[in-house]
C-alpha atoms as a PDB file:
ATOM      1  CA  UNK A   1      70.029  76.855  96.244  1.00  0.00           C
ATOM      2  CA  UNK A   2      72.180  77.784  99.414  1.00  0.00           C
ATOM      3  CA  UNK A   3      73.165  81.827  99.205  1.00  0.00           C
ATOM      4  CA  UNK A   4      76.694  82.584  99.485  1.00  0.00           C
ATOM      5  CA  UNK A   5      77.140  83.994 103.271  1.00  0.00           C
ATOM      6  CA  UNK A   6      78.823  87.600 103.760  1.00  0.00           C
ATOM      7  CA  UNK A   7      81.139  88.056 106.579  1.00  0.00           C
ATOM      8  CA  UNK A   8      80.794  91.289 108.236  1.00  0.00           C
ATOM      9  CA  UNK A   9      83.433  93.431 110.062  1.00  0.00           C
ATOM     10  CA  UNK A  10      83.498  96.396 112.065  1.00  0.00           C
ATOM     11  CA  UNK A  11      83.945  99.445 109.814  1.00  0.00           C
ATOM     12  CA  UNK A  12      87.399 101.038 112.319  1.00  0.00           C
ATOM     13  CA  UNK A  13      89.324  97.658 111.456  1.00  0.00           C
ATOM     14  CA  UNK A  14      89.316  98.295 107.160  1.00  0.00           C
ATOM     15  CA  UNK A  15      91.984 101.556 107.474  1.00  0.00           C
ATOM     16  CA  UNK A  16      93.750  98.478 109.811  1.00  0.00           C
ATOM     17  CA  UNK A  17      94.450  96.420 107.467  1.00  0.00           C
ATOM     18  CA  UNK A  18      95.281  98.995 104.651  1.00  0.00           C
ATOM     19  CA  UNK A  19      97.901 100.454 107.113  1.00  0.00           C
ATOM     20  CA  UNK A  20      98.714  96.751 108.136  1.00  0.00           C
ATOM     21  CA  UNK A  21      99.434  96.223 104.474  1.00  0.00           C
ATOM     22  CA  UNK A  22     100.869  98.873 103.557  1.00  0.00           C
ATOM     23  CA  UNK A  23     103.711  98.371 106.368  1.00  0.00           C
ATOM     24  CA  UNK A  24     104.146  95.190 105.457  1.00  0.00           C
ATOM     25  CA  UNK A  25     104.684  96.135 102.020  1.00  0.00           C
ATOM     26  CA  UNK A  26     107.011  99.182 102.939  1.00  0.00           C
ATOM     27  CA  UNK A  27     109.350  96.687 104.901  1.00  0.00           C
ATOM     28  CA  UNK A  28     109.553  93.961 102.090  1.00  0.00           C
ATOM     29  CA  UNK A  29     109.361  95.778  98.752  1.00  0.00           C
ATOM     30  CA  UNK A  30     112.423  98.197  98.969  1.00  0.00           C
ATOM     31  CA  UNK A  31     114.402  95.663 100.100  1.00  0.00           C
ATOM     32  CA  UNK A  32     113.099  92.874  97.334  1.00  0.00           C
ATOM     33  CA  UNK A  33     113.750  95.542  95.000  1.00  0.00           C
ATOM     34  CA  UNK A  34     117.525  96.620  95.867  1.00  0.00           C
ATOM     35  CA  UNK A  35     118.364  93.381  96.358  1.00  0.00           C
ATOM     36  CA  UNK A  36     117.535  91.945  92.925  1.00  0.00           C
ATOM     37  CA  UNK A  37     116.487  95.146  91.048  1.00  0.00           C
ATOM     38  CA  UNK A  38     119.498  97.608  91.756  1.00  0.00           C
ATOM     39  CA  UNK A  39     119.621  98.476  88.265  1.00  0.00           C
ATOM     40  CA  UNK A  40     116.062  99.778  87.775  1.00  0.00           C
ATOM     41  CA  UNK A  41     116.149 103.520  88.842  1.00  0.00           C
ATOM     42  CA  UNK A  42     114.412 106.800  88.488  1.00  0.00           C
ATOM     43  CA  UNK A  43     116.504 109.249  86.342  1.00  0.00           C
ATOM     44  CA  UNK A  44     115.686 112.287  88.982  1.00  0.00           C
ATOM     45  CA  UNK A  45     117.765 113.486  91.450  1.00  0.00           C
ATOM     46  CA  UNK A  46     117.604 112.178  94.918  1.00  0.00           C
ATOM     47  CA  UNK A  47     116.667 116.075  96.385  1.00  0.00           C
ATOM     48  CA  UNK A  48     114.082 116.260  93.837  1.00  0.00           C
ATOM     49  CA  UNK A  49     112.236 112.709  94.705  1.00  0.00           C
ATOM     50  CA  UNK A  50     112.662 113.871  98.513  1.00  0.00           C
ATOM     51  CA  UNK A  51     110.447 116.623  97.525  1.00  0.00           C
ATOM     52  CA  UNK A  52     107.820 114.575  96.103  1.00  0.00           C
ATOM     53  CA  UNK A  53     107.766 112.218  98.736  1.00  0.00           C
ATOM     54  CA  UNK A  54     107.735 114.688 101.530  1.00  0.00           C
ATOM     55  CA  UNK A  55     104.825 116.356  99.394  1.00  0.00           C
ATOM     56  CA  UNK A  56     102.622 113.217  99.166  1.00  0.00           C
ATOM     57  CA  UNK A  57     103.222 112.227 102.935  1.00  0.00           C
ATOM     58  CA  UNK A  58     102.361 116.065 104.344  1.00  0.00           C
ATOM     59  CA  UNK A  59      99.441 116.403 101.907  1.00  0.00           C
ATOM     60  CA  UNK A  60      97.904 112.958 102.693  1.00  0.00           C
ATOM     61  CA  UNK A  61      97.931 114.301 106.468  1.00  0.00           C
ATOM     62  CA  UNK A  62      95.830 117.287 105.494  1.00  0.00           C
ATOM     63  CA  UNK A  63      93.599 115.095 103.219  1.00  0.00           C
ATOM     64  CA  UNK A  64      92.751 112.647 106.071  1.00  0.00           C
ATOM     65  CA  UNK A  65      91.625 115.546 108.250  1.00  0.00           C
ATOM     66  CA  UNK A  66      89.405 116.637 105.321  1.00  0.00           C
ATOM     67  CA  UNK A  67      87.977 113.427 104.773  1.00  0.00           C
ATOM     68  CA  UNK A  68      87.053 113.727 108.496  1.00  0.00           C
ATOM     69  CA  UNK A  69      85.659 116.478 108.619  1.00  0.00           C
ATOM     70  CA  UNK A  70      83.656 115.776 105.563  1.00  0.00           C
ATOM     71  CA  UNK A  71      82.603 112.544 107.700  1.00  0.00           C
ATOM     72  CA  UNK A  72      81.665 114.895 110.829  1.00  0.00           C
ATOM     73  CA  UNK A  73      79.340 117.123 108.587  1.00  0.00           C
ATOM     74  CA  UNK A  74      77.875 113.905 106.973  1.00  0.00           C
ATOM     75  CA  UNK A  75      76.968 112.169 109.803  1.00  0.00           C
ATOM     76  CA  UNK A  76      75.570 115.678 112.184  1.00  0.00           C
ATOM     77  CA  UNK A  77      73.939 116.722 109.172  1.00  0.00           C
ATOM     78  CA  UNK A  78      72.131 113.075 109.067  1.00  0.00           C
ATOM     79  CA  UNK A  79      71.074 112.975 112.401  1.00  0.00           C
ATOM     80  CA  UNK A  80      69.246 116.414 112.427  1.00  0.00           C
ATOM     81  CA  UNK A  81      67.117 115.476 108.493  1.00  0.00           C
ATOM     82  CA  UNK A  82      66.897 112.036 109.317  1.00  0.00           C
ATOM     83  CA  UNK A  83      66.223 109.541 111.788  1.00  0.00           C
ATOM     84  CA  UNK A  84      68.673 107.971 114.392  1.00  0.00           C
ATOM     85  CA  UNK A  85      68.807 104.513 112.410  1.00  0.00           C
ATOM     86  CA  UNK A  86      68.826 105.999 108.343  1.00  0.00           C
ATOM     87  CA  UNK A  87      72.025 108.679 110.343  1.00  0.00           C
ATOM     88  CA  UNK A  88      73.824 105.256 111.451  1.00  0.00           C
ATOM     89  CA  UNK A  89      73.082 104.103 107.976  1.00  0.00           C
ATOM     90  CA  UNK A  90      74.756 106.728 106.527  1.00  0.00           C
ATOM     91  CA  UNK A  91      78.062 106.950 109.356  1.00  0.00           C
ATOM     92  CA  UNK A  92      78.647 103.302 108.561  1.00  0.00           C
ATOM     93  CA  UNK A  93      78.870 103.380 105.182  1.00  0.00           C
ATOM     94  CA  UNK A  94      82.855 101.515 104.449  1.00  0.00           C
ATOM     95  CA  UNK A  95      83.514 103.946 101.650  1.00  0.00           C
ATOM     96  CA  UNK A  96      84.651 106.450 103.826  1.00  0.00           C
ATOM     97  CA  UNK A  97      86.724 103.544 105.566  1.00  0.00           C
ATOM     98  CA  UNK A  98      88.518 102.472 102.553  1.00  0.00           C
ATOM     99  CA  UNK A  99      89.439 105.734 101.723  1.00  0.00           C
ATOM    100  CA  UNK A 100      90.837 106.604 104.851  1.00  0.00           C
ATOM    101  CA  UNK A 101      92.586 103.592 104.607  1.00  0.00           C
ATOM    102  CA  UNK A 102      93.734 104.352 100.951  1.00  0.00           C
ATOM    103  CA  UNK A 103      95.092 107.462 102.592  1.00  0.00           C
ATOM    104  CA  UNK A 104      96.492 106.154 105.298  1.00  0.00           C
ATOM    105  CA  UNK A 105      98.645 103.358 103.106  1.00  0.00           C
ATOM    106  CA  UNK A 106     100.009 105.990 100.910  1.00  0.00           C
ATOM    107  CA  UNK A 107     101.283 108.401 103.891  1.00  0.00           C
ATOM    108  CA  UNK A 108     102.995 105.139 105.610  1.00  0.00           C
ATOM    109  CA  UNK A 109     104.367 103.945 102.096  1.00  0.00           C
ATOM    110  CA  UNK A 110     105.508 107.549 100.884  1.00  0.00           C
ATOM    111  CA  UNK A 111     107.572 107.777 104.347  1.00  0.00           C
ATOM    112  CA  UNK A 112     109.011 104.070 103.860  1.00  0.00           C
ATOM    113  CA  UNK A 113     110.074 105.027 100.214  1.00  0.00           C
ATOM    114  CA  UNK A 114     111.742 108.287 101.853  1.00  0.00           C
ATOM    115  CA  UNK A 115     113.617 106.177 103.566  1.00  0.00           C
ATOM    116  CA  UNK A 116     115.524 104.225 100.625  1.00  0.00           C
ATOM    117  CA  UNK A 117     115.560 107.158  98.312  1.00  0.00           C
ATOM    118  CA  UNK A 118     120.014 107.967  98.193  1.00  0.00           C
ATOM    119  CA  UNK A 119     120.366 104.590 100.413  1.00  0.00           C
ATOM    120  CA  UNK A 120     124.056 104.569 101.788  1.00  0.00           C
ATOM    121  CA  UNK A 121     124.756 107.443  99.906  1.00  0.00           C
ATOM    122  CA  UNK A 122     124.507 105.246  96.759  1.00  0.00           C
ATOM    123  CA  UNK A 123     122.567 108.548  94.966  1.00  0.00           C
ATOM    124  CA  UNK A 124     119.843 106.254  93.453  1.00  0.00           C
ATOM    125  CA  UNK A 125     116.272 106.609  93.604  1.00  0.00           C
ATOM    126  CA  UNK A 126     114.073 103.031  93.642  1.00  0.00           C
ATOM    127  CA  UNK A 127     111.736 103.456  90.492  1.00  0.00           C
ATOM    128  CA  UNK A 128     109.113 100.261  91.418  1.00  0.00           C
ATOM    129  CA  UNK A 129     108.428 102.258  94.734  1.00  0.00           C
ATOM    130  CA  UNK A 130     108.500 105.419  93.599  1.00  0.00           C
ATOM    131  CA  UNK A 131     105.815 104.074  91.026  1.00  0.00           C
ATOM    132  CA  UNK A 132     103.692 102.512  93.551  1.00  0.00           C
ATOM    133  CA  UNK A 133     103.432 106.294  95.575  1.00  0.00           C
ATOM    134  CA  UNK A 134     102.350 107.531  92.081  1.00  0.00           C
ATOM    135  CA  UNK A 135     100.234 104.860  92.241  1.00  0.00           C
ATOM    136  CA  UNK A 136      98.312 105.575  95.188  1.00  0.00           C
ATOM    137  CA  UNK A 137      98.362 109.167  95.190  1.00  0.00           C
ATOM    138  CA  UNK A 138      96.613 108.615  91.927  1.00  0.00           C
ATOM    139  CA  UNK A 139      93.873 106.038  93.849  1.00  0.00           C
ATOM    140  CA  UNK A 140      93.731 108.498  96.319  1.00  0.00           C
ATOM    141  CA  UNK A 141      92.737 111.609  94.332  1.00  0.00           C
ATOM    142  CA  UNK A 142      90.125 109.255  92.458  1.00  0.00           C
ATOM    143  CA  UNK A 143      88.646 108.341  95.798  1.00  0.00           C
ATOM    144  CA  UNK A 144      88.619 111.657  97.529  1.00  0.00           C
ATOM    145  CA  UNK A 145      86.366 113.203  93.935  1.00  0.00           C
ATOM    146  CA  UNK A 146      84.340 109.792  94.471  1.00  0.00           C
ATOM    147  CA  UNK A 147      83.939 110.580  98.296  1.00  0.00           C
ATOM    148  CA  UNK A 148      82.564 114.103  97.544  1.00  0.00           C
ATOM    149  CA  UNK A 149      80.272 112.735  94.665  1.00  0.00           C
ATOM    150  CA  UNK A 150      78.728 110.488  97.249  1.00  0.00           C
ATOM    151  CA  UNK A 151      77.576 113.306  99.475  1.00  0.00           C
ATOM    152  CA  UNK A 152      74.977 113.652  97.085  1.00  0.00           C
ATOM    153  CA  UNK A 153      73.398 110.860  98.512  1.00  0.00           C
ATOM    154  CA  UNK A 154      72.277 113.162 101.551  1.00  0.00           C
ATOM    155  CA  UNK A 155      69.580 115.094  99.118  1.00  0.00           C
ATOM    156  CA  UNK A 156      65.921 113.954 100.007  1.00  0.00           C
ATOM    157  CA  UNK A 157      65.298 112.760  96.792  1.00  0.00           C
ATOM    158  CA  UNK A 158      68.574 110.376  96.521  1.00  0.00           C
ATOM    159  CA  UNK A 159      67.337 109.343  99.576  1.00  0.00           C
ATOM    160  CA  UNK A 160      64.091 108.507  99.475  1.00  0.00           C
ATOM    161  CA  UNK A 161      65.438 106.403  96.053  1.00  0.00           C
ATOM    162  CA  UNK A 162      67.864 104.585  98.468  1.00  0.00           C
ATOM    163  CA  UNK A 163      65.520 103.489 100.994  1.00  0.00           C
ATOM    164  CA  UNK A 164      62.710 102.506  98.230  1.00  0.00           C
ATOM    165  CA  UNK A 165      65.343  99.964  96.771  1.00  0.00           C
ATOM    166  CA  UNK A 166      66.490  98.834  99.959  1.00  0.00           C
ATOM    167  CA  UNK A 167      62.817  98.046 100.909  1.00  0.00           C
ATOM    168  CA  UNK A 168      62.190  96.385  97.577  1.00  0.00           C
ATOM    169  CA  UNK A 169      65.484  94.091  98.216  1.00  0.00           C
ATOM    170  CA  UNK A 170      63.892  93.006 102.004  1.00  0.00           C
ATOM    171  CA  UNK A 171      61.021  92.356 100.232  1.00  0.00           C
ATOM    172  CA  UNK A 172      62.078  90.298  97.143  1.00  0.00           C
ATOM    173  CA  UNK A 173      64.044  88.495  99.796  1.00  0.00           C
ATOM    174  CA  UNK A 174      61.209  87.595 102.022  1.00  0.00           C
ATOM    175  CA  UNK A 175      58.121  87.206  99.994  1.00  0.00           C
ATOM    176  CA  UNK A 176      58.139  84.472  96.926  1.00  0.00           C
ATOM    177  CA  UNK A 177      56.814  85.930  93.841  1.00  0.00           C
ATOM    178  CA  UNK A 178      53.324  84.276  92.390  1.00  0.00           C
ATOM    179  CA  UNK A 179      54.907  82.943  89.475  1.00  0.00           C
ATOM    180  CA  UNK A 180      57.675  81.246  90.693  1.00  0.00           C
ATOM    181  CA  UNK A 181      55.467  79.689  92.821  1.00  0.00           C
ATOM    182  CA  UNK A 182      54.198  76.151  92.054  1.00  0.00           C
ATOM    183  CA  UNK A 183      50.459  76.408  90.670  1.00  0.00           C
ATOM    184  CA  UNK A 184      48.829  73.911  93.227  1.00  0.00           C
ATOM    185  CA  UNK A 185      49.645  76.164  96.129  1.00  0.00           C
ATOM    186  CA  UNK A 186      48.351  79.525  94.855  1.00  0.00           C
ATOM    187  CA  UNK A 187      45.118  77.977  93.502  1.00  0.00           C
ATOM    188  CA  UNK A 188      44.570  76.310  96.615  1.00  0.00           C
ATOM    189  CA  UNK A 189      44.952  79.668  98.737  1.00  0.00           C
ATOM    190  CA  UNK A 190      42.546  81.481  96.393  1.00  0.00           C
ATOM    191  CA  UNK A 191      44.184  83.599  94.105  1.00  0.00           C
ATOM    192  CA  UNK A 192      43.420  84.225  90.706  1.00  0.00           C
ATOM    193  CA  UNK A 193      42.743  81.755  88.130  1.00  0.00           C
ATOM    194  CA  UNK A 194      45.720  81.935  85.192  1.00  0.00           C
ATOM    195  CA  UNK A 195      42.990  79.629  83.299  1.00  0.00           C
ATOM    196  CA  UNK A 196      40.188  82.609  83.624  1.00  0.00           C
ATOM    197  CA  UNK A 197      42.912  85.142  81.868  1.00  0.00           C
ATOM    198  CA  UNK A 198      43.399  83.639  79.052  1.00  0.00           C
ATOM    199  CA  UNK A 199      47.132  82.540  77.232  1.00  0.00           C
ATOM    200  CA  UNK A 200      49.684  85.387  77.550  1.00  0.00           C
ATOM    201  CA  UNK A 201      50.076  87.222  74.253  1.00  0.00           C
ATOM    202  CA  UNK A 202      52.888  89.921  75.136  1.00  0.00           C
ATOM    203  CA  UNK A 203      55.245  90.753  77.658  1.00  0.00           C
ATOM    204  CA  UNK A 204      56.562  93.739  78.812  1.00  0.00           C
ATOM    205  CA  UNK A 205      60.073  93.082  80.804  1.00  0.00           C
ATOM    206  CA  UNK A 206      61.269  95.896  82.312  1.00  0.00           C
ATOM    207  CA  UNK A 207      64.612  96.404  84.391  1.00  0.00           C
ATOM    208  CA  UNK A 208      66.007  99.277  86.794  1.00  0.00           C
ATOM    209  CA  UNK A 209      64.232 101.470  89.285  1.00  0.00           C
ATOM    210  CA  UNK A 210      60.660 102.100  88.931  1.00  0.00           C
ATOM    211  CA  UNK A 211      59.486 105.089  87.220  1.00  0.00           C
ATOM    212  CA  UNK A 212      56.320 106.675  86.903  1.00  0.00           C
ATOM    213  CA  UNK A 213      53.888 106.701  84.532  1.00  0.00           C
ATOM    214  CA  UNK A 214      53.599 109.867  82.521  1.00  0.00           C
ATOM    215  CA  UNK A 215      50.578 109.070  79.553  1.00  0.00           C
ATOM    216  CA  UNK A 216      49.054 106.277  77.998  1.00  0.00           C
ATOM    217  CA  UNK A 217      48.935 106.121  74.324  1.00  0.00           C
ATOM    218  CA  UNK A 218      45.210 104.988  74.144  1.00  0.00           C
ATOM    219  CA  UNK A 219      45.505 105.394  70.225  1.00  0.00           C
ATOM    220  CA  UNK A 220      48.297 102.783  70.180  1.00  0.00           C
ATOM    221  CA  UNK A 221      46.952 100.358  73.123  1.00  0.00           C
ATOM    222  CA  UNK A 222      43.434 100.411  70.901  1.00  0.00           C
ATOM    223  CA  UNK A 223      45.011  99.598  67.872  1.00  0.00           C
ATOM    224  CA  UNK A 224      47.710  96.759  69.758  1.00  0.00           C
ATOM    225  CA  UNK A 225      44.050  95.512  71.119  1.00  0.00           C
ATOM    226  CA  UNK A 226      41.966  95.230  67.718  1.00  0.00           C
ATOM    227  CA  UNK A 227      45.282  93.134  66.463  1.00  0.00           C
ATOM    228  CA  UNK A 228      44.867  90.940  69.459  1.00  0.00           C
END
């Protein structure tokens, strides 16, 4: 069973291609849409859908220097707790990427709507890109609460839980587990007879992160063994 292979890029290049698209979409939208959707406007004034529009653009500036500075603290605040390597972990993480990059598409997109709101004096304002800034401002709020939330993952214990699964990933990955094994091999290397244990009367399946044992019932595991 061949594993699907992940292509990885370079963290600077995803707010790229969000900005890439997001140009691309501010040249060929507005036109698409007053071209063969002239009818379908906003019922605001032009002045008043400036104001938004100017609002979202200036206020996505100052969120993109927050998210920056939330960045700066993350990653200096890494690299004096932690080691070099787990602070790189932590700088390179793409969900600070894509939400600059959310940011940045809704500042370029907000402007190009600007643009076509009163359009030759016509005193119309295009509703499908107006939507779409509601749109993202909305994805961009959403993110920026999301961003914040994942600062949390800079307390010792969040982190020590982060590191434990990605340990137990490298080593599901490397190491074959004795059951799935075929039984020729692990009886020739030595390891315990199945034969010796007897046949398996009950399973316990368990899924999620380990947890730690708090009590044993002996009462119950007694009575569960007399049955047996």
């Amino acid at each position: 069973m061949k594993k699907a292979t992940r292509i990885a890029i370079a963290p600077w290049l995803i707010p790229l291609v969000y900005a890439a698209g997001s140009t691309a979409c501010s040249l060929a939208l507005p036109r698409i849409e007053n071209a063969y959707f002239p009818a379908y406007t906003v019922g605001m004034s032009p002045a008043s859908a400036q104001a938004f529009l100017s609002a979202v653009a200036s206020g996505m500036m100052a969120l993109t220097g927050i998210v920056f500075a939330i960045a700066f603290v993350m990653v200096q605040f890494s690299a004096i707790a932690y080691s070099p390597r787990l602070a790189l972990w932590f700088a390179r993480d793409n969900a600070l990427f894509h939400a600059l990059g959310v940011f940045v598409a809704t500042f370029i997109y907000s402007l190009a709507t600007l643009a076509w709101v009163d359009r030759n004096g016509s005193g119309t304002v295009p509703m499908l890109s107006l939507l779409l800034v509601a749109a993202l401002l909305i994805a961009s709020m959403l993110l920026f609460s999301w961003l914040v939330q994942r600062l949390g993952k800079l307390q010792i214990a969040n982190v020590l839980q982060l590191i434990g699964g990605k340990g137990r990933g490298v080593i599901r990955e490397m190491f074959q587990r004795l059951d799935e094994r075929p039984e020729r091999e692990w009886k020739a290397e030595g390891a315990l007879d199945k034969a010796r244990l007897g046949p398996i009367t009950q399973t316990m399946k368990y899924s999620g992160e380990p947890r730690v044992i708090a009590r044993f019932d002996i009462a119950t595991l007694v009575r569960q063994a007399r049955e047996a």
